[in-house]
PDB file of N, CA and C in Angstrom:
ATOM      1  N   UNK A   1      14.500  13.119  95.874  1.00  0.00           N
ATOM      2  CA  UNK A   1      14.727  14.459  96.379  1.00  0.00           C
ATOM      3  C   UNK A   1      15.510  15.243  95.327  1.00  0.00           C
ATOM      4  N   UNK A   2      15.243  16.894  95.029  1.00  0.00           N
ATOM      5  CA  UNK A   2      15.860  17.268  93.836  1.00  0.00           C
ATOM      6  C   UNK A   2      17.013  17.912  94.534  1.00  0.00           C
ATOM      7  N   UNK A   3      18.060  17.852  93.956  1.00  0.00           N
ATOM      8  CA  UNK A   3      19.387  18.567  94.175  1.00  0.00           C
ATOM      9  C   UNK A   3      19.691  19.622  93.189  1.00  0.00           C
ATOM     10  N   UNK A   4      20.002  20.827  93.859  1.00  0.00           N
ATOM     11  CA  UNK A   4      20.039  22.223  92.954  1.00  0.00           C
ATOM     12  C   UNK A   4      21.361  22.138  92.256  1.00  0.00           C
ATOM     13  N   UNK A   5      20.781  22.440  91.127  1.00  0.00           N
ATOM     14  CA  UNK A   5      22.375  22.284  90.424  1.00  0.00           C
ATOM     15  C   UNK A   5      23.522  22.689  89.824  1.00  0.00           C
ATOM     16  N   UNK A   6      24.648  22.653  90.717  1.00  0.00           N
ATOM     17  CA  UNK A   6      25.919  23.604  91.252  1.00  0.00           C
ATOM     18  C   UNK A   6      27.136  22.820  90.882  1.00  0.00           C
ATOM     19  N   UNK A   7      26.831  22.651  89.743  1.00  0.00           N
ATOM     20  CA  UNK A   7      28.024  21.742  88.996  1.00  0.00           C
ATOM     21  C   UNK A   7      29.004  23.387  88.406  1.00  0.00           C
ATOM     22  N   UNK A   8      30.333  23.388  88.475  1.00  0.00           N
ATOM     23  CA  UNK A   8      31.014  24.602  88.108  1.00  0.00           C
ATOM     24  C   UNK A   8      31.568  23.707  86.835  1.00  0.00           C
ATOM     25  N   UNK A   9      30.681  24.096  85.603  1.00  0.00           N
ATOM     26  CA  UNK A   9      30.501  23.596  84.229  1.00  0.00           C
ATOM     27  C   UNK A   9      30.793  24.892  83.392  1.00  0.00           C
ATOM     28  N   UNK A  10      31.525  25.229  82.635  1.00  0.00           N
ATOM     29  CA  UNK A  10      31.859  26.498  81.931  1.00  0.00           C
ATOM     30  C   UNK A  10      30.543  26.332  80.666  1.00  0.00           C
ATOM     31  N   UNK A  11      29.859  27.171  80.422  1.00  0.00           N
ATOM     32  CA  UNK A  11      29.389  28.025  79.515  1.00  0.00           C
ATOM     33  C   UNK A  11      29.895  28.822  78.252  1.00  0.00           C
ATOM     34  N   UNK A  12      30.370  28.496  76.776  1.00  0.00           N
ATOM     35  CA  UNK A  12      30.809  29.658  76.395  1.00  0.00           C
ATOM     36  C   UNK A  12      31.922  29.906  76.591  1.00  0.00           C
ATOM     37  N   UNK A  13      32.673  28.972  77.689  1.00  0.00           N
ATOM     38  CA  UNK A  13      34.422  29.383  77.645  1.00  0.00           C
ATOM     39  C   UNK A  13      34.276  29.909  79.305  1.00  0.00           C
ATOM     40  N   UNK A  14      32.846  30.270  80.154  1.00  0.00           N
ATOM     41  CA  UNK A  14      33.173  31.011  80.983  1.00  0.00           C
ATOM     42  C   UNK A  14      32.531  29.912  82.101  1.00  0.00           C
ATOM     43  N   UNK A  15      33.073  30.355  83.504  1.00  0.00           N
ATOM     44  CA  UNK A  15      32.210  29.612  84.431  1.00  0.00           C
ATOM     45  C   UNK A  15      30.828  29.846  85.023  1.00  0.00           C
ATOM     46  N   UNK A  16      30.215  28.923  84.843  1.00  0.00           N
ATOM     47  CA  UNK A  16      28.707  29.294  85.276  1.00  0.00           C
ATOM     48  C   UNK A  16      28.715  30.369  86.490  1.00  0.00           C
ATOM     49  N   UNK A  17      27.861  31.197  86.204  1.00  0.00           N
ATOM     50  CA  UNK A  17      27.265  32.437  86.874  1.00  0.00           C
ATOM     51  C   UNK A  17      25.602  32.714  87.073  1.00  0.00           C
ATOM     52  N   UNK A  18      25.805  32.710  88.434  1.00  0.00           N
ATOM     53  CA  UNK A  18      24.115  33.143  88.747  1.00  0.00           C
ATOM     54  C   UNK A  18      23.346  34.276  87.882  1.00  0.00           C
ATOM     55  N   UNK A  19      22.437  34.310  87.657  1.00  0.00           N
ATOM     56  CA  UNK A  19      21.908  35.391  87.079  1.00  0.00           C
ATOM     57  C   UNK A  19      21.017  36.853  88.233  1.00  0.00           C
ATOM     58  N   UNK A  20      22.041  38.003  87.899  1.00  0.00           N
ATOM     59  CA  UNK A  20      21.601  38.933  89.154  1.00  0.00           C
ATOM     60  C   UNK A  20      21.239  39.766  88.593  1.00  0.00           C
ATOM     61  N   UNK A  21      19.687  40.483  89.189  1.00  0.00           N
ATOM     62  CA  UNK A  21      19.694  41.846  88.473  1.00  0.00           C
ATOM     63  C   UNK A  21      19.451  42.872  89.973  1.00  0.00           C
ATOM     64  N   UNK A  22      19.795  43.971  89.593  1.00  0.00           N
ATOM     65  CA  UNK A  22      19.045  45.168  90.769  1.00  0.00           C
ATOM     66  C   UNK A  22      18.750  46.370  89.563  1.00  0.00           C
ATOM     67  N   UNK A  23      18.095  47.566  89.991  1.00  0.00           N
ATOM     68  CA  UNK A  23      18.121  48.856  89.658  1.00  0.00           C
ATOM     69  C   UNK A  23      19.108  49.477  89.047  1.00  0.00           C
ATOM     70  N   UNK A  24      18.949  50.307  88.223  1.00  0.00           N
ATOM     71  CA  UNK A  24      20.563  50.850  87.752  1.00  0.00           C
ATOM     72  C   UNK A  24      19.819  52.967  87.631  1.00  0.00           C
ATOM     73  N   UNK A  25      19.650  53.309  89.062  1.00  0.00           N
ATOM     74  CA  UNK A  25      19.566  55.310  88.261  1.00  0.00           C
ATOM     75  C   UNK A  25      18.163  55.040  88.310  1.00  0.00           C
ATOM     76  N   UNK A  26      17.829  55.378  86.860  1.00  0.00           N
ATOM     77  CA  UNK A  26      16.502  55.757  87.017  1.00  0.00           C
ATOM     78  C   UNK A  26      15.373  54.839  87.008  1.00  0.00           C
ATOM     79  N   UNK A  27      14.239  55.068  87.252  1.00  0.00           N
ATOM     80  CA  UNK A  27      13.049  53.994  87.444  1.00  0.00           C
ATOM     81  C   UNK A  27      13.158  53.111  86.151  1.00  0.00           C
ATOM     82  N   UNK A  28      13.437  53.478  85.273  1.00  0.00           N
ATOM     83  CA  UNK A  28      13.260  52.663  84.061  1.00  0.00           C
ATOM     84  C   UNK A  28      14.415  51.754  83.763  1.00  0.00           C
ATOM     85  N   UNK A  29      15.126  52.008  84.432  1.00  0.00           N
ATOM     86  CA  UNK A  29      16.841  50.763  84.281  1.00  0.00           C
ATOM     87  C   UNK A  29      16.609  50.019  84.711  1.00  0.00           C
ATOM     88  N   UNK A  30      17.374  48.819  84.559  1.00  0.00           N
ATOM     89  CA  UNK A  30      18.220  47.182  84.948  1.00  0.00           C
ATOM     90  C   UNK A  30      19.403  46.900  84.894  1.00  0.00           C
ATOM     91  N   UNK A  31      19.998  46.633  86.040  1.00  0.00           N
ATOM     92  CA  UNK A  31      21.559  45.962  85.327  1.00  0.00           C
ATOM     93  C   UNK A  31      21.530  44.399  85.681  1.00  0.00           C
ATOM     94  N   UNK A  32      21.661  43.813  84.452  1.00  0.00           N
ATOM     95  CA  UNK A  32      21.836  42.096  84.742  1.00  0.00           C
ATOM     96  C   UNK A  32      22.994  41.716  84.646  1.00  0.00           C
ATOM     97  N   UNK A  33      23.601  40.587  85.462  1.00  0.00           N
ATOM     98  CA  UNK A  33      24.568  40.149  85.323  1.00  0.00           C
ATOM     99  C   UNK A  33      24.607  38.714  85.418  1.00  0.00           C
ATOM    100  N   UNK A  34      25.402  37.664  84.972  1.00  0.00           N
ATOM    101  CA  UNK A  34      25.355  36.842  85.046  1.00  0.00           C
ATOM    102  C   UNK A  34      25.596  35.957  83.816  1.00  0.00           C
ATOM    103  N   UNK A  35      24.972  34.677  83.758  1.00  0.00           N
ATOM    104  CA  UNK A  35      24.918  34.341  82.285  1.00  0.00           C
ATOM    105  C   UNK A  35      23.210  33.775  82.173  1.00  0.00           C
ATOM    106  N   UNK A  36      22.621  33.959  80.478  1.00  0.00           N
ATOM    107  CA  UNK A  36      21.498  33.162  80.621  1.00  0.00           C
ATOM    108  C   UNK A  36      21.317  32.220  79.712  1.00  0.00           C
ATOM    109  N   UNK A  37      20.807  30.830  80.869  1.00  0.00           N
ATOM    110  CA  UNK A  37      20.742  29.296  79.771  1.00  0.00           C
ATOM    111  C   UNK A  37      20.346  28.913  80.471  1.00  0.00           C
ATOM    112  N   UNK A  38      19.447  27.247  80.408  1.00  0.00           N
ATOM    113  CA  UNK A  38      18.889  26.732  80.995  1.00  0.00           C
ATOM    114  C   UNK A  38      18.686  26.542  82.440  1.00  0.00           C
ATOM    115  N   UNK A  39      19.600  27.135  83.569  1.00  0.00           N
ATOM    116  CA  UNK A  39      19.308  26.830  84.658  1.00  0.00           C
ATOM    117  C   UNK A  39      18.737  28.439  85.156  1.00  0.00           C
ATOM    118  N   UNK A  40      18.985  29.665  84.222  1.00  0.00           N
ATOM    119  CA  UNK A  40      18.459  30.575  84.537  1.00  0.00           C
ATOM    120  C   UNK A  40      17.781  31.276  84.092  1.00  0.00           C
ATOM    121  N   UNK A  41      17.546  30.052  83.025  1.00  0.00           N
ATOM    122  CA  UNK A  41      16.146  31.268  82.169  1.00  0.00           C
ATOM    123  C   UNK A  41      14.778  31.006  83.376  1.00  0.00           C
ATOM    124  N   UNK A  42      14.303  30.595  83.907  1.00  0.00           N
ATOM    125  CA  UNK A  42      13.506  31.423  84.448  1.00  0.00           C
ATOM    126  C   UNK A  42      13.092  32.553  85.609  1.00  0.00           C
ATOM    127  N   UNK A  43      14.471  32.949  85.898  1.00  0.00           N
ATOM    128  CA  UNK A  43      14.690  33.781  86.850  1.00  0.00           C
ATOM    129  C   UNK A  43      15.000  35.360  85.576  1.00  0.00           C
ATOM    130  N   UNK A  44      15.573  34.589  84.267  1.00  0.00           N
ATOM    131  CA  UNK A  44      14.926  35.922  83.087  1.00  0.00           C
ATOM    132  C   UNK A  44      14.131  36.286  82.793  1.00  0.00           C
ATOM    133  N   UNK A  45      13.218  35.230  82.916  1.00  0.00           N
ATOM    134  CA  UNK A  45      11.867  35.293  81.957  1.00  0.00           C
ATOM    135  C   UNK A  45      10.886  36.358  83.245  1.00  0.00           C
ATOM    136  N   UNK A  46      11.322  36.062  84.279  1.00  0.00           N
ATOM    137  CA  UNK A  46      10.759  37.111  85.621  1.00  0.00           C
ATOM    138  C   UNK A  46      11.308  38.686  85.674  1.00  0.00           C
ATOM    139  N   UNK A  47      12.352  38.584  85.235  1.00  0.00           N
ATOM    140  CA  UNK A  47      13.090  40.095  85.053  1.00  0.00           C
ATOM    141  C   UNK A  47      12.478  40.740  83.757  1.00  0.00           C
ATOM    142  N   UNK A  48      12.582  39.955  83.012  1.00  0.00           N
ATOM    143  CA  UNK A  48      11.289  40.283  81.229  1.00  0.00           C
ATOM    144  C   UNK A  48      10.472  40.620  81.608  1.00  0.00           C
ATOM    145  N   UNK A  49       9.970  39.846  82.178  1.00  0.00           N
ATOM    146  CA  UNK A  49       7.887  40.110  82.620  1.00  0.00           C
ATOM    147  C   UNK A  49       8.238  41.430  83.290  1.00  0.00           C
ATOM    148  N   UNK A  50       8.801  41.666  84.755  1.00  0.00           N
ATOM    149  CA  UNK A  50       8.809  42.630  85.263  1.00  0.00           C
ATOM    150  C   UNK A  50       8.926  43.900  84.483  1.00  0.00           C
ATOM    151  N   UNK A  51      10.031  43.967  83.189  1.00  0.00           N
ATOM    152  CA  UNK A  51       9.866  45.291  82.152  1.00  0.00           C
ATOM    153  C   UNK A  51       8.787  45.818  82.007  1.00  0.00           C
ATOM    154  N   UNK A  52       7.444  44.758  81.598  1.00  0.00           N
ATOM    155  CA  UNK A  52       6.410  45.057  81.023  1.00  0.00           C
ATOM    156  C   UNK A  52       5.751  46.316  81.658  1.00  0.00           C
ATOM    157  N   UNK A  53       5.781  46.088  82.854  1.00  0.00           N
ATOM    158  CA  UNK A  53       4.765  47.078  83.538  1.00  0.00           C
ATOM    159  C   UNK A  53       5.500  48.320  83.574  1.00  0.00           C
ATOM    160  N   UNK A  54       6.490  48.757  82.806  1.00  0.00           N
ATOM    161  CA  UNK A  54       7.780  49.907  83.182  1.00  0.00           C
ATOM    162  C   UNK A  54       6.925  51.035  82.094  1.00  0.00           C
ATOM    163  N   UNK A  55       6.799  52.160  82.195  1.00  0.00           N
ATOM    164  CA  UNK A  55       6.448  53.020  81.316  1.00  0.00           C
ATOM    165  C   UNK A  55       7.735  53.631  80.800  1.00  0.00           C
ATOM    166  N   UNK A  56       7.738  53.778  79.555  1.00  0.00           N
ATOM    167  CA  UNK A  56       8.489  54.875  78.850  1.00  0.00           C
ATOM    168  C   UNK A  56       9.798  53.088  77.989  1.00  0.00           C
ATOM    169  N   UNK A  57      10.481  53.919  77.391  1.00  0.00           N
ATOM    170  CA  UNK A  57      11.953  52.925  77.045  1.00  0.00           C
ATOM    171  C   UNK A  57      11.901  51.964  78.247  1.00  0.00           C
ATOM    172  N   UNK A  58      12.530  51.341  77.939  1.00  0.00           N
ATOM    173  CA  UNK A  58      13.490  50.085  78.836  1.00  0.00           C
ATOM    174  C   UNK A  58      14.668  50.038  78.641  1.00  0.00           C
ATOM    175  N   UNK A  59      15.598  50.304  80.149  1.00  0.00           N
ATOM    176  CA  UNK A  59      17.084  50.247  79.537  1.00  0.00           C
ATOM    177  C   UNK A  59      17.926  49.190  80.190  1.00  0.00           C
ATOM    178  N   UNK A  60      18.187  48.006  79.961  1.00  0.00           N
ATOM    179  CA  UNK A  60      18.279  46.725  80.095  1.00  0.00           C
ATOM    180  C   UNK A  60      20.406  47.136  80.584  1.00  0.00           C
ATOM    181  N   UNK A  61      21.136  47.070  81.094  1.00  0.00           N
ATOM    182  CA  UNK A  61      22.390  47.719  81.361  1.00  0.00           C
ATOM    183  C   UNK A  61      22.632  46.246  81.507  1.00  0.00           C
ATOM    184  N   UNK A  62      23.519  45.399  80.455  1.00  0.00           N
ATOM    185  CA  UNK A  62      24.232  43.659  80.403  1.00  0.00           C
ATOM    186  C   UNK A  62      25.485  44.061  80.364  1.00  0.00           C
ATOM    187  N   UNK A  63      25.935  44.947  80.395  1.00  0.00           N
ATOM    188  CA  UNK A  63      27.497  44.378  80.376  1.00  0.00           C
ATOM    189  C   UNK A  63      28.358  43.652  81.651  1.00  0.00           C
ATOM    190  N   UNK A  64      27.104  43.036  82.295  1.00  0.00           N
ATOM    191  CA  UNK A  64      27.453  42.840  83.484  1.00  0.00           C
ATOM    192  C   UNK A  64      27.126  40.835  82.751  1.00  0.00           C
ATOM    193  N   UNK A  65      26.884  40.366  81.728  1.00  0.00           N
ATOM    194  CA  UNK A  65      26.317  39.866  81.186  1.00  0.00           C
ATOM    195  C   UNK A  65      27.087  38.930  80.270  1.00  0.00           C
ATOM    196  N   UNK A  66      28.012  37.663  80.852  1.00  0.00           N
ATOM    197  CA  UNK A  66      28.857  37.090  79.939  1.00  0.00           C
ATOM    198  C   UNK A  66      28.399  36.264  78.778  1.00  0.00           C
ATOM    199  N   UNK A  67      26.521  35.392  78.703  1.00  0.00           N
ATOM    200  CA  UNK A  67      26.242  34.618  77.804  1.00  0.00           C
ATOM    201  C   UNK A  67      24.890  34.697  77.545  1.00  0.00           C
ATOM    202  N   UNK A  68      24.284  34.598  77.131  1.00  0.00           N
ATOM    203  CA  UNK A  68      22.938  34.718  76.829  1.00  0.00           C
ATOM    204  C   UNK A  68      22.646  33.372  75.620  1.00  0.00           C
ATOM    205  N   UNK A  69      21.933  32.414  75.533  1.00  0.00           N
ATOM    206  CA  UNK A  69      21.996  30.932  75.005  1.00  0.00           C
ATOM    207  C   UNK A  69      20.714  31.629  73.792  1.00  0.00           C
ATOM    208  N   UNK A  70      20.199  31.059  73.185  1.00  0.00           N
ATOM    209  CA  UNK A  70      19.413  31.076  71.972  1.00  0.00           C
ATOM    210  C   UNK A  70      17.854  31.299  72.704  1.00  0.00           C
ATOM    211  N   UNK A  71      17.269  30.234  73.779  1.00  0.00           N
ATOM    212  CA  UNK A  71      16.224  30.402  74.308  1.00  0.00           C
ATOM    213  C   UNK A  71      16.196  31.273  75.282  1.00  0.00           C
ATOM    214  N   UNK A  72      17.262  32.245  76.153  1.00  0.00           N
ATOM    215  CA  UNK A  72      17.215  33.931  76.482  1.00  0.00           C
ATOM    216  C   UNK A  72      16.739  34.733  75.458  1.00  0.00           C
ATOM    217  N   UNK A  73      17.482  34.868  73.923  1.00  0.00           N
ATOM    218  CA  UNK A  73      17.662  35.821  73.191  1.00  0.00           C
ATOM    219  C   UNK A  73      15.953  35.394  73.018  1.00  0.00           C
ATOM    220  N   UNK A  74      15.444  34.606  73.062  1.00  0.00           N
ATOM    221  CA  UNK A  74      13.621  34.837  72.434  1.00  0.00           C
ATOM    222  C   UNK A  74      13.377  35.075  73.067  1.00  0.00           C
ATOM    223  N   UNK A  75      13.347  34.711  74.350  1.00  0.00           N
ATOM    224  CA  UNK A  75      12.711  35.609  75.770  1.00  0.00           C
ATOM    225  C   UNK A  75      12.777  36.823  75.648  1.00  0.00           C
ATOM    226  N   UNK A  76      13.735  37.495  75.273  1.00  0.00           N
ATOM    227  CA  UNK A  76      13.734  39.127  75.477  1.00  0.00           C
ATOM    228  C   UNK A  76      13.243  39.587  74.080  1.00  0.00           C
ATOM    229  N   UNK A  77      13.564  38.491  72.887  1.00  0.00           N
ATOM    230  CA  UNK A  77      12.489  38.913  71.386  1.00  0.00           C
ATOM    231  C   UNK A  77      10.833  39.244  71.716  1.00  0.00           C
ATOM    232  N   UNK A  78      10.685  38.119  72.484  1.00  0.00           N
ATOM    233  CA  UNK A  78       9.020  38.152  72.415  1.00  0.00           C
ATOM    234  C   UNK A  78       8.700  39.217  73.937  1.00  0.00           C
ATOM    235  N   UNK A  79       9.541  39.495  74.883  1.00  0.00           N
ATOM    236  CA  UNK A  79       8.865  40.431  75.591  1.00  0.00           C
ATOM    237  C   UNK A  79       8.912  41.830  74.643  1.00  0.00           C
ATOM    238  N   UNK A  80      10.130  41.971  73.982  1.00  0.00           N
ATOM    239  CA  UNK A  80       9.968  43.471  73.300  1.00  0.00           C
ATOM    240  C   UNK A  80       8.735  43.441  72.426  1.00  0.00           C
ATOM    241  N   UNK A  81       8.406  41.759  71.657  1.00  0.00           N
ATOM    242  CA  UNK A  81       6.960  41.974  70.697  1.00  0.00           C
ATOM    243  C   UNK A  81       5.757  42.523  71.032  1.00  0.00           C
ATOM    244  N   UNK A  82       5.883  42.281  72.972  1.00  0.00           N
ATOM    245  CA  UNK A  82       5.232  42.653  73.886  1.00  0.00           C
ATOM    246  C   UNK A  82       4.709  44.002  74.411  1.00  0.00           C
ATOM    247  N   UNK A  83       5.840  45.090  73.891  1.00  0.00           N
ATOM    248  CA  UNK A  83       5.878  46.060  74.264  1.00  0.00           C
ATOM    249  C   UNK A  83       4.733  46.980  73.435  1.00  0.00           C
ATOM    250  N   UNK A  84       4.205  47.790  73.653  1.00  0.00           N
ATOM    251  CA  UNK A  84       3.035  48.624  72.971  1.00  0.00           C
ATOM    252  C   UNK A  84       3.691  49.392  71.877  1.00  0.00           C
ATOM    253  N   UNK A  85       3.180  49.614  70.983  1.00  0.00           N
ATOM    254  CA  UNK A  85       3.887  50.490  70.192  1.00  0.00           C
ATOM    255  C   UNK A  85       4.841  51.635  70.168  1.00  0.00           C
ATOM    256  N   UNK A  86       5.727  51.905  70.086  1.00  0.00           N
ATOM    257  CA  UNK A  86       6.732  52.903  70.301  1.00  0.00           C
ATOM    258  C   UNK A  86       7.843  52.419  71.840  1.00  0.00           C
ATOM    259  N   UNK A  87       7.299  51.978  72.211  1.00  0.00           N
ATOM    260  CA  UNK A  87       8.056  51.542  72.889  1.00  0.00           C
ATOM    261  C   UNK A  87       9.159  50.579  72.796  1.00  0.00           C
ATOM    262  N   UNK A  88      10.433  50.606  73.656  1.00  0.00           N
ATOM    263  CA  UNK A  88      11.527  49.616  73.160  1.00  0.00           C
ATOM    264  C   UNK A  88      12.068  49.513  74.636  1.00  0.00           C
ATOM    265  N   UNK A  89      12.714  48.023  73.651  1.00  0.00           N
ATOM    266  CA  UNK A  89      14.120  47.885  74.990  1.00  0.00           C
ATOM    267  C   UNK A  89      15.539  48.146  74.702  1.00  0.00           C
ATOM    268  N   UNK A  90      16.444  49.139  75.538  1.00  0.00           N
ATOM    269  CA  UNK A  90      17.519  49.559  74.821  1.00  0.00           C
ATOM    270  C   UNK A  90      18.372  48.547  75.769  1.00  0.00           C
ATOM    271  N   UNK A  91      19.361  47.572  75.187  1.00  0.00           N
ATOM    272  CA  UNK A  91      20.260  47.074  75.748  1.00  0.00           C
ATOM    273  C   UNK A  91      21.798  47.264  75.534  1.00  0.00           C
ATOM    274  N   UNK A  92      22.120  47.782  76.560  1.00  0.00           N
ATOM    275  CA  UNK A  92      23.541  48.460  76.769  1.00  0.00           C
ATOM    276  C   UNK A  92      24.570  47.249  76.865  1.00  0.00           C
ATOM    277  N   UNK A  93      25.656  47.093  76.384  1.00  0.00           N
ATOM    278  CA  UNK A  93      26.575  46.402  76.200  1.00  0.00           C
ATOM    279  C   UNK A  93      26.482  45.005  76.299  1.00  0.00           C
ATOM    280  N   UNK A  94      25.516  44.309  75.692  1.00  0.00           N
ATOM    281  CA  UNK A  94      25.246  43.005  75.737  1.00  0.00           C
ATOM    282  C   UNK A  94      26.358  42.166  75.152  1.00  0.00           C
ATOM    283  N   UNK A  95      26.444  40.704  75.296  1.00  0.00           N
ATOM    284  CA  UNK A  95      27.566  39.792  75.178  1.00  0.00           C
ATOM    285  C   UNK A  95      27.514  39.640  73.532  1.00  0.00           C
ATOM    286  N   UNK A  96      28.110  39.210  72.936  1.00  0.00           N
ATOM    287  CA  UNK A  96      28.284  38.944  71.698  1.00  0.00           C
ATOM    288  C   UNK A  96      26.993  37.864  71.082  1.00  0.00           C
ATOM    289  N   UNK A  97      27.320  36.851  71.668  1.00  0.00           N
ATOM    290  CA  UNK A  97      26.121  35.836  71.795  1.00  0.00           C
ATOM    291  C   UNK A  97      24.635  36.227  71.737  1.00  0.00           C
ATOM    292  N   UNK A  98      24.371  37.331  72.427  1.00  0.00           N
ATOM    293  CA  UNK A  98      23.041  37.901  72.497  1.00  0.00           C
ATOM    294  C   UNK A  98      23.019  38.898  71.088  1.00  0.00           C
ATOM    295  N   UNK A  99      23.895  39.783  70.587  1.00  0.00           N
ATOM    296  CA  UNK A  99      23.828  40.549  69.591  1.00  0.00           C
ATOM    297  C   UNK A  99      23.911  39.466  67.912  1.00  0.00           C
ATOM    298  N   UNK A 100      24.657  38.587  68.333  1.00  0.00           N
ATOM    299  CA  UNK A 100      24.281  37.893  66.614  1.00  0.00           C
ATOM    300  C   UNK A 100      23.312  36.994  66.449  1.00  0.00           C
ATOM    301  N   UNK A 101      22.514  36.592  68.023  1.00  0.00           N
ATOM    302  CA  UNK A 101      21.084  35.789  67.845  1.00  0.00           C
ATOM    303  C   UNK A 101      20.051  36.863  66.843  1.00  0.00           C
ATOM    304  N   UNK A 102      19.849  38.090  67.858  1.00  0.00           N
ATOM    305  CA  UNK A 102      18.822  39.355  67.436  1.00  0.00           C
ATOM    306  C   UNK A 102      18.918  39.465  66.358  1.00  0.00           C
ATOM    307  N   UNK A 103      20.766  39.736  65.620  1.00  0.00           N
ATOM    308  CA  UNK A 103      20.694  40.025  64.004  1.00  0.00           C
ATOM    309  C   UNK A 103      20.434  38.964  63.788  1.00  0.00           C
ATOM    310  N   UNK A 104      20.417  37.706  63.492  1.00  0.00           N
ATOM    311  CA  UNK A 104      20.347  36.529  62.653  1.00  0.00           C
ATOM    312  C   UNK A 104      18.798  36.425  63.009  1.00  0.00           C
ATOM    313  N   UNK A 105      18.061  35.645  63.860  1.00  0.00           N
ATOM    314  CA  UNK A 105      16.422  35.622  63.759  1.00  0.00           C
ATOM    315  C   UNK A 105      15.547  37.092  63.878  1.00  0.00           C
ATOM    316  N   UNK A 106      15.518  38.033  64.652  1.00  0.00           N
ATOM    317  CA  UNK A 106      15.292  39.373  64.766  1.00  0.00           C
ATOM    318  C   UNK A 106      15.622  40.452  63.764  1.00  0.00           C
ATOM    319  N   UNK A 107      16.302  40.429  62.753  1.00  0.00           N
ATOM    320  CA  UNK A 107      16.814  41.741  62.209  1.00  0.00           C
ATOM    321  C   UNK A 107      16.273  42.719  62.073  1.00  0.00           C
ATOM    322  N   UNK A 108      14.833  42.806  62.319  1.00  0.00           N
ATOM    323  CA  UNK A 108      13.756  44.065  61.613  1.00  0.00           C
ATOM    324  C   UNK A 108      13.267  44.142  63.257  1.00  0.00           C
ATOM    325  N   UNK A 109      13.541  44.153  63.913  1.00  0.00           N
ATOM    326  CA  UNK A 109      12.728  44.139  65.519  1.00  0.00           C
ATOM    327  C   UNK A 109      13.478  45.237  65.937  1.00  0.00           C
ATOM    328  N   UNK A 110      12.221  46.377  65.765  1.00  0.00           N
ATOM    329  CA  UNK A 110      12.557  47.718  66.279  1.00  0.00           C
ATOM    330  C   UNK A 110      12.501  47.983  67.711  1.00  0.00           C
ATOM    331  N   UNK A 111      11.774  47.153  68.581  1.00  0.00           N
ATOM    332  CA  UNK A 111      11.468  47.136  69.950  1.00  0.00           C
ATOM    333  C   UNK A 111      12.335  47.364  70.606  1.00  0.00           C
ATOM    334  N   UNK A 112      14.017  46.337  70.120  1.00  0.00           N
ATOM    335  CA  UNK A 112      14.894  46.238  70.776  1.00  0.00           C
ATOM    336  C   UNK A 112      16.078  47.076  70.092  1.00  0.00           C
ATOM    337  N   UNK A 113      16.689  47.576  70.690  1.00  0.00           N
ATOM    338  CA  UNK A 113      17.719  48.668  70.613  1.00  0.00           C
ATOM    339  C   UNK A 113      19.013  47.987  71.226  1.00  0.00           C
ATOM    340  N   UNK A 114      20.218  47.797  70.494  1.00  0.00           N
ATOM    341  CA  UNK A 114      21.264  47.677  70.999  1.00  0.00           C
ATOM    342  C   UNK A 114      22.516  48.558  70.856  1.00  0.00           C
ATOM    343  N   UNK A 115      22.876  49.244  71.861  1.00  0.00           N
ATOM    344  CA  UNK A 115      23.884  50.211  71.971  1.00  0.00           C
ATOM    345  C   UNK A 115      25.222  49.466  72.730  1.00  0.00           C
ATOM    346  N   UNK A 116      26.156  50.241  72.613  1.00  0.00           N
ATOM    347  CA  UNK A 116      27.353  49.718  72.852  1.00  0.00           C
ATOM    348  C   UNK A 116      28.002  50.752  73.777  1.00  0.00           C
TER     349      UNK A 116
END
């Protein structure tokens, strides 16, 4: 029988956190919160997909957002590769962790936009 797993294991210095998103304003926002790594990347990889179908920018609102692990930061690389031309994802105050993955493998990936 599988047991869900609710071990309070720190992350990063921080304590594990569910990964939550809702609406943020306008049709085209997200605010996520949480952290993302193996027990919640695929509840990301569903919030990613969901961007796709968004017309116009994408504005991704993380500062709600304490970790983001190496296999998040490609998840959101390859949905922006995803995105049609001109189009991007702007992510608002993302964790540190998520901003020096993008520069270090990503550096030329115009898709994604990070503002502060």
């Amino acid at each position: 029988m599988a047991v869900p797993h609710t071990e309070d294991v720190s992350v990063s210095g921080h304590p594990r956190r569910p990964l939550v998103s809702d609406e943020c304003g306008p049709k085209d926002g997200v605010r996520v919160s949480g952290q993302v790594y193996l027990d919640t990347l695929p509840a990301w990889e569903r919030i990613l997909g969901d961007l796709l179908d968004r017309e116009g920018d994408i504005l991704m609102d993380m500062s709600g957002i304490t970790f983001v692990d190496v296999a998040g930061a490609s998840s959101l690389a390859r949905t922006a590769q995803c995105l049609p031309d001109g189009r991007r994802i702007v992510v608002r105050k993302p964790p540190a962790s998520l901003t020096r993955v993008l520069e270090l493998f990503w550096p030329e990936l115009v898709a994604i936009e990070v503002v502060e």
